[in-house]
C-alpha atoms as a PDB file:
ATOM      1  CA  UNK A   1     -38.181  21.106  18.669  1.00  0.00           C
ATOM      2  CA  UNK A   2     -34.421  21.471  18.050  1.00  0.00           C
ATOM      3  CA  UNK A   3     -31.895  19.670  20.267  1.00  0.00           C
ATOM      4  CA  UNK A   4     -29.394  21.549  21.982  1.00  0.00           C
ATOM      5  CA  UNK A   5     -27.427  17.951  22.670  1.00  0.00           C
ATOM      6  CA  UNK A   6     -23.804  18.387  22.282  1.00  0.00           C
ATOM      7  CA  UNK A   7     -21.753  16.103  19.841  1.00  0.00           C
ATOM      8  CA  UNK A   8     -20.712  13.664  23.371  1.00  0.00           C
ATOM      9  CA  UNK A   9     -24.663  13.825  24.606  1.00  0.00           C
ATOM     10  CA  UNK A  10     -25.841  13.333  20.901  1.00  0.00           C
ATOM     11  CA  UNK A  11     -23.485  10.388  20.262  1.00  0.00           C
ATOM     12  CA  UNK A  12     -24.870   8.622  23.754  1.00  0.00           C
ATOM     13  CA  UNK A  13     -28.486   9.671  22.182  1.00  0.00           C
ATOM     14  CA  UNK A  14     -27.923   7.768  19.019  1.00  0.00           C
ATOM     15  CA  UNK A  15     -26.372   4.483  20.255  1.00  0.00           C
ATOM     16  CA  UNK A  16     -27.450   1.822  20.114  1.00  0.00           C
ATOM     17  CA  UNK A  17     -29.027   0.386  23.443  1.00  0.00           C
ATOM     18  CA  UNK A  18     -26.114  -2.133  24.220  1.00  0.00           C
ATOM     19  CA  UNK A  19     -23.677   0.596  23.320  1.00  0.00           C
ATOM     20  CA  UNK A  20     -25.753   3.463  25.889  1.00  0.00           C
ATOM     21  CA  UNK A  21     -26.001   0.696  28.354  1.00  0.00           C
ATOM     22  CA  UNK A  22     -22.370  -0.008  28.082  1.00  0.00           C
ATOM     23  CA  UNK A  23     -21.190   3.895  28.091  1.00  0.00           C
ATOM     24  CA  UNK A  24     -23.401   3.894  31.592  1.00  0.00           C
ATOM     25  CA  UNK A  25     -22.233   0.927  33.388  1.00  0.00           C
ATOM     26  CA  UNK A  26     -18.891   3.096  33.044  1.00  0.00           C
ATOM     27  CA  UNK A  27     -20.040   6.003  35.021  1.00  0.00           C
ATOM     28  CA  UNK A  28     -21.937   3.804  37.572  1.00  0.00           C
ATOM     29  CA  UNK A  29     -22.768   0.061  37.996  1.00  0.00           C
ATOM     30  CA  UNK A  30     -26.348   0.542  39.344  1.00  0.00           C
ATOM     31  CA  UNK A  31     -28.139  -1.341  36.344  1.00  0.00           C
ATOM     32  CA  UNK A  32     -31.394   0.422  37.715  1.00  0.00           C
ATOM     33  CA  UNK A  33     -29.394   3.660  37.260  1.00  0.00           C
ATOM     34  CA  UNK A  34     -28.374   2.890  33.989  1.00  0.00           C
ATOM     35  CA  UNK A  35     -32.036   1.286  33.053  1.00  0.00           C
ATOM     36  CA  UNK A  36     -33.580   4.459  33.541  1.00  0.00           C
ATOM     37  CA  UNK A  37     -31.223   7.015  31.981  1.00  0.00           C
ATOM     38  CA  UNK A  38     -31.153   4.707  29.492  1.00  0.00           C
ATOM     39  CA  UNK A  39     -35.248   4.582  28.820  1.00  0.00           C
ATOM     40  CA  UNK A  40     -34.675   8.397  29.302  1.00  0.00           C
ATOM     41  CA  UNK A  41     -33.309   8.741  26.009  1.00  0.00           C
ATOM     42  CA  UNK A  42     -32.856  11.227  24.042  1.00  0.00           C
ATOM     43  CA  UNK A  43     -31.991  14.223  26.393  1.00  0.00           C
ATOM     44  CA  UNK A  44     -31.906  17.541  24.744  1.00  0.00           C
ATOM     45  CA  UNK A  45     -29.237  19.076  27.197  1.00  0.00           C
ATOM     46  CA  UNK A  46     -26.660  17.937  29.785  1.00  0.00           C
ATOM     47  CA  UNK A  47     -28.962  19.394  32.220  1.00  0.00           C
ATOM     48  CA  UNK A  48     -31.717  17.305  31.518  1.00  0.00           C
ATOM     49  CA  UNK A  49     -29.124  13.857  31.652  1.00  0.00           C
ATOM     50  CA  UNK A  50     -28.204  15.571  35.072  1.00  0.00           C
ATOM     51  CA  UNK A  51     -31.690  15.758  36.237  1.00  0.00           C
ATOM     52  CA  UNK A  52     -32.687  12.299  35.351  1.00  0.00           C
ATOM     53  CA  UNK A  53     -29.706  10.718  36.874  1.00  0.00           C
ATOM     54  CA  UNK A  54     -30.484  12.598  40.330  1.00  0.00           C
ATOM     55  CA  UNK A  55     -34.059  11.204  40.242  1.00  0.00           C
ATOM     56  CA  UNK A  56     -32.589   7.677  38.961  1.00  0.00           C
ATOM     57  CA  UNK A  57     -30.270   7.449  42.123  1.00  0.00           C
ATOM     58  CA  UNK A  58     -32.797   8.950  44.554  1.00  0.00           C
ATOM     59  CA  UNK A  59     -34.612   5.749  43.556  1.00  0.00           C
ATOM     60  CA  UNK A  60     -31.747   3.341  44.395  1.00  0.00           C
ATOM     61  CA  UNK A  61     -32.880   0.675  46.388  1.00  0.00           C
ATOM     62  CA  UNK A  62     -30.004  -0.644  49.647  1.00  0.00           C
ATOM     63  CA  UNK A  63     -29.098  -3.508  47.183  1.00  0.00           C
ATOM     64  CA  UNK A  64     -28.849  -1.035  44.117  1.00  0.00           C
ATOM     65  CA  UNK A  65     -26.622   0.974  46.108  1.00  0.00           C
ATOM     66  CA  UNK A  66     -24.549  -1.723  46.965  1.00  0.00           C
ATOM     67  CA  UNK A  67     -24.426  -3.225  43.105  1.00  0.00           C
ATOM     68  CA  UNK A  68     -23.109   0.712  42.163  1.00  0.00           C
ATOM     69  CA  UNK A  69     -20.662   0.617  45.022  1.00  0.00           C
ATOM     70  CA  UNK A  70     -18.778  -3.027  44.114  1.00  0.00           C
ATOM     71  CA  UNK A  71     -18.070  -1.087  40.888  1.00  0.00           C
ATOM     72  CA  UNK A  72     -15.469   1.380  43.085  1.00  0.00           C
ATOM     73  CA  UNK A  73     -12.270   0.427  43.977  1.00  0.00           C
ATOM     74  CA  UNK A  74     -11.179   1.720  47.540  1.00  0.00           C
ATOM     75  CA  UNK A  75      -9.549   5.038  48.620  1.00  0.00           C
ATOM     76  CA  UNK A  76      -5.572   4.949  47.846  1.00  0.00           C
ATOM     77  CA  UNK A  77      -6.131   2.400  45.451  1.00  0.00           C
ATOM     78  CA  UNK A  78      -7.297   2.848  41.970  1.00  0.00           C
ATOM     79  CA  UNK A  79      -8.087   0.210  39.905  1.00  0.00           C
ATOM     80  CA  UNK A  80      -4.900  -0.391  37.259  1.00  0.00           C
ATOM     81  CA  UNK A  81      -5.142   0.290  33.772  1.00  0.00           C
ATOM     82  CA  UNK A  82      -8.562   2.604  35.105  1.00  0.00           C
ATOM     83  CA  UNK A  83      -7.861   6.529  33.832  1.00  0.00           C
ATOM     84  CA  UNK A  84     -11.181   7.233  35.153  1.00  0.00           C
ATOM     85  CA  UNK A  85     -10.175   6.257  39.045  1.00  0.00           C
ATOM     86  CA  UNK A  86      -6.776   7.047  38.802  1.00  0.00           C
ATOM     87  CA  UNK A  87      -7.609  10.764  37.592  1.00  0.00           C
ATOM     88  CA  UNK A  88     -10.035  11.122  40.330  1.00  0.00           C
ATOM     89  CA  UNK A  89      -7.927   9.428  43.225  1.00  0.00           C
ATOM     90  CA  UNK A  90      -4.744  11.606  42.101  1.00  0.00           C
ATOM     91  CA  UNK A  91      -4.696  13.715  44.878  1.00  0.00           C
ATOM     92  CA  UNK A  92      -3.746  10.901  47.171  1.00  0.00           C
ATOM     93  CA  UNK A  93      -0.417  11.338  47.698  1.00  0.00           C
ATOM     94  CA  UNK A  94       2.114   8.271  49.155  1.00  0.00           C
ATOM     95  CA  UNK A  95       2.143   9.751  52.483  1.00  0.00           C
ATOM     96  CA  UNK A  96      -2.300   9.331  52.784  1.00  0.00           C
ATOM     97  CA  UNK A  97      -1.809   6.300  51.253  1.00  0.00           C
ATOM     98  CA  UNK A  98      -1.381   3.329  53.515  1.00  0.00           C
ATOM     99  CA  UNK A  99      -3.471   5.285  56.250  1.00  0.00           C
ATOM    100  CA  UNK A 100      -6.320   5.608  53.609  1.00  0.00           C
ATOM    101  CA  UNK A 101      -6.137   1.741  53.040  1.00  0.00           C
ATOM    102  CA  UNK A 102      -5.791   0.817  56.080  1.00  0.00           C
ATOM    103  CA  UNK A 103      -8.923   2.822  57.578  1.00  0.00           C
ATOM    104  CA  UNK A 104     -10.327   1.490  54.450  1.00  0.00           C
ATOM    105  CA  UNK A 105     -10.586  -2.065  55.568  1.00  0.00           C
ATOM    106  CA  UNK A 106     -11.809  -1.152  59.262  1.00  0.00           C
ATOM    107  CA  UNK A 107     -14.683   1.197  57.411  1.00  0.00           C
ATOM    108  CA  UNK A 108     -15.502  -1.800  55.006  1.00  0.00           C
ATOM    109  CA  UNK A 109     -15.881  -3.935  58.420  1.00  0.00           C
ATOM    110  CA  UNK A 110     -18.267  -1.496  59.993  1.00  0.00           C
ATOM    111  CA  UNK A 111     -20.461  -0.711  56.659  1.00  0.00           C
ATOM    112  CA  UNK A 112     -19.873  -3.701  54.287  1.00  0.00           C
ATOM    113  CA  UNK A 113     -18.732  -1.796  51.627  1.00  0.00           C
ATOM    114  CA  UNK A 114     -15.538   0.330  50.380  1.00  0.00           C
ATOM    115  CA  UNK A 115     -15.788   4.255  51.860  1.00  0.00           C
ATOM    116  CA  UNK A 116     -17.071   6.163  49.110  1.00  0.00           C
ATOM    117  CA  UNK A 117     -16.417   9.819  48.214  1.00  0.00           C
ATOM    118  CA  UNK A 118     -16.259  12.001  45.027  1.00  0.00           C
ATOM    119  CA  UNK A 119     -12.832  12.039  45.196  1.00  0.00           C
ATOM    120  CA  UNK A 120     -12.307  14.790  42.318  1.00  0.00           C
ATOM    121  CA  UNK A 121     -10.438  17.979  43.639  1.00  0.00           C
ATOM    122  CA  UNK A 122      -9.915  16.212  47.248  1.00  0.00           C
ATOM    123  CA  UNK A 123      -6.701  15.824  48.640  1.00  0.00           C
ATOM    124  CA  UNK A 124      -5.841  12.840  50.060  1.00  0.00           C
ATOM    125  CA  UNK A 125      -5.523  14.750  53.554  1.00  0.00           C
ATOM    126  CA  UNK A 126      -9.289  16.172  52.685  1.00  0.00           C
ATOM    127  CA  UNK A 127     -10.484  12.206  51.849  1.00  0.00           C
ATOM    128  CA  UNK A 128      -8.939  11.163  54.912  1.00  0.00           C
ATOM    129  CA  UNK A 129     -10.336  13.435  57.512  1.00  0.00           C
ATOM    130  CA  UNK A 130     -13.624  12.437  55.796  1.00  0.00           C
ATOM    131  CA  UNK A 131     -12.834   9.023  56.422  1.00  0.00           C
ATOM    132  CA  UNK A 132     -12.368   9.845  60.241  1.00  0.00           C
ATOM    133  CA  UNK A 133     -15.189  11.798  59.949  1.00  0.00           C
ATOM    134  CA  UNK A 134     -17.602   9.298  58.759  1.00  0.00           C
ATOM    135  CA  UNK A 135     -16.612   5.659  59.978  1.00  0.00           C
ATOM    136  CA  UNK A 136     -18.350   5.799  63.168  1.00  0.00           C
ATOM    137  CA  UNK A 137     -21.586   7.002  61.432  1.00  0.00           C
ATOM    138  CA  UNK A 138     -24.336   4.493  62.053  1.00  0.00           C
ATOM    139  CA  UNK A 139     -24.974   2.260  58.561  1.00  0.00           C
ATOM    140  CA  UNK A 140     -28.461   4.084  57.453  1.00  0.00           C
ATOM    141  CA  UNK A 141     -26.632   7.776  57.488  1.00  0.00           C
ATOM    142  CA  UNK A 142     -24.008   6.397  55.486  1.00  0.00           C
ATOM    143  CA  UNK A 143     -25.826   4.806  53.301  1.00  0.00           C
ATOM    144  CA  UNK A 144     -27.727   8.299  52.462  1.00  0.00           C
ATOM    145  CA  UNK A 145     -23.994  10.110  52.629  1.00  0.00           C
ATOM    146  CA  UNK A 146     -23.012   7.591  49.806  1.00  0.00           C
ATOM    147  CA  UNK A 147     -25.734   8.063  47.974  1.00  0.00           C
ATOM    148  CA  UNK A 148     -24.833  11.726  47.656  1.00  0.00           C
ATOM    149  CA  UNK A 149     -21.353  10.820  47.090  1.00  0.00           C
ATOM    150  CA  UNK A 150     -22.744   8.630  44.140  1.00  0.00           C
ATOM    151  CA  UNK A 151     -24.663  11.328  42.958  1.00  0.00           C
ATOM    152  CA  UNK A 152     -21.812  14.010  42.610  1.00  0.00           C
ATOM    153  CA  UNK A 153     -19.660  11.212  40.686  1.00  0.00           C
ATOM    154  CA  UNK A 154     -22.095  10.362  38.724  1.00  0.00           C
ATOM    155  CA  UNK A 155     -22.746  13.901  37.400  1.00  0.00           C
ATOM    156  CA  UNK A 156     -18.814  14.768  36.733  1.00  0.00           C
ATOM    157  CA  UNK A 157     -18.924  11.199  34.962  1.00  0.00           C
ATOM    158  CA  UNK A 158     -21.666  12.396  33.157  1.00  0.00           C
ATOM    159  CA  UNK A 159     -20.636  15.776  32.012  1.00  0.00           C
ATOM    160  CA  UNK A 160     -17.346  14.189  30.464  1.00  0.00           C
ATOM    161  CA  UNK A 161     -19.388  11.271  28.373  1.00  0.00           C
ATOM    162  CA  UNK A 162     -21.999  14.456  26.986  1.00  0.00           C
ATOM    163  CA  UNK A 163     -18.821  16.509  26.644  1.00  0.00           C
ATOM    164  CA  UNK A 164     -16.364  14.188  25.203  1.00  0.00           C
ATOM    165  CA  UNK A 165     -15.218  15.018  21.527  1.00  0.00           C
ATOM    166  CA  UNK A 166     -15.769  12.480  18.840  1.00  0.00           C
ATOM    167  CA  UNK A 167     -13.533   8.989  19.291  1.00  0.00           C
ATOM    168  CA  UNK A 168     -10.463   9.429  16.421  1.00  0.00           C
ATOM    169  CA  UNK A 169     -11.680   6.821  13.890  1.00  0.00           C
ATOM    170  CA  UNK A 170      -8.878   3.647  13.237  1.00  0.00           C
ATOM    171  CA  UNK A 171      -8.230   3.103  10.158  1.00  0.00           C
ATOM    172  CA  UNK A 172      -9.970  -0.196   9.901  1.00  0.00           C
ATOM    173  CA  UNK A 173     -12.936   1.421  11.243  1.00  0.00           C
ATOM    174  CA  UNK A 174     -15.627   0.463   8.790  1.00  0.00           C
ATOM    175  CA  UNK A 175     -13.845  -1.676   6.514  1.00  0.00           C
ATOM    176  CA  UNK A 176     -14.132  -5.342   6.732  1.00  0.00           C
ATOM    177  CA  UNK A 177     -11.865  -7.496   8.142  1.00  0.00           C
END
């Protein structure tokens, strides 16, 4: 059989455990999620990555979920020096900002975790009407909401690791030190 893996998906393929396992915990901080797309190795086509991470997060345990949600930082608030949160928390604008945050902290009170959404292609006005929306929803639906939420940034995390070009080489790449 001939893989279909493109240069991103066969590079994650051929590394080395530590190095999958550490390309993973990047997309999501579940280490049962990255366990099992890890032991899932090699996957022919992005689809097939896809697929296995839906099953791997339907599988999340409450505690799993809460291990891959300490890994986000809150609404309004990207981590600094993080291009991946920044990029998908750019279209909250100053004006969401300190409303985000500050609904933020009451939602973290009522759930006991940060409010989670795939924040890619949301406004900040769209993240914080689903912020309204969803902080007086009872701890079990939100926990199933996040999970979804999870899902959809795990797969555009995904897509851009099995998509990514080749890493430039340095020019002591190789060469002993």
């Amino acid at each position: 059989m001939t893989s279909t893996a493109s240069p991103g998906l066969s590079r994650f393929n051929e590394a080395t455990p530590e190095a999958a396992s550490a390309q993973l915990h990047e997309v999501c901080a579940s280490t049962a999620w990255d366990a099992a797309l890890a032991a899932g190795r090699p996957y022919d086509r992005l689809e097939d990555l896809l697929v296995a991470s839906d099953t791997a997060m339907a599988a999340l345990t409450a505690g799993d979920l809460a291990e891959a949600m300490a890994g986000h930082p809150p609404i309004g608030r990207p981590t600094p020096g993080d291009a991946t949160s920044a990029r998908e928390q750019s279209g909250v604008g100053a004006a969401e900002r300190e409303e985000l945050l500050a609904l933020n902290l009451a939602y973290q009170d009522a759930h006991g975790h940060v409010f989670l959404i795939c924040a890619t292609g949301r406004t900040g006005a769209q993240m914080l009407a689903a912020l309204k929306e969803r902080i007086g929803n009872d701890t079990d639906t939100e926990r199933e909401i996040v999970r979804a939420e999870l899902g959809k940034i795990n797969r555009i995390r995904l897509t851009r690791l099995a998509e990514a070009a080749a890493p430039a080489a340095s020019a002591s790449e190789g060469e002993p030190a």
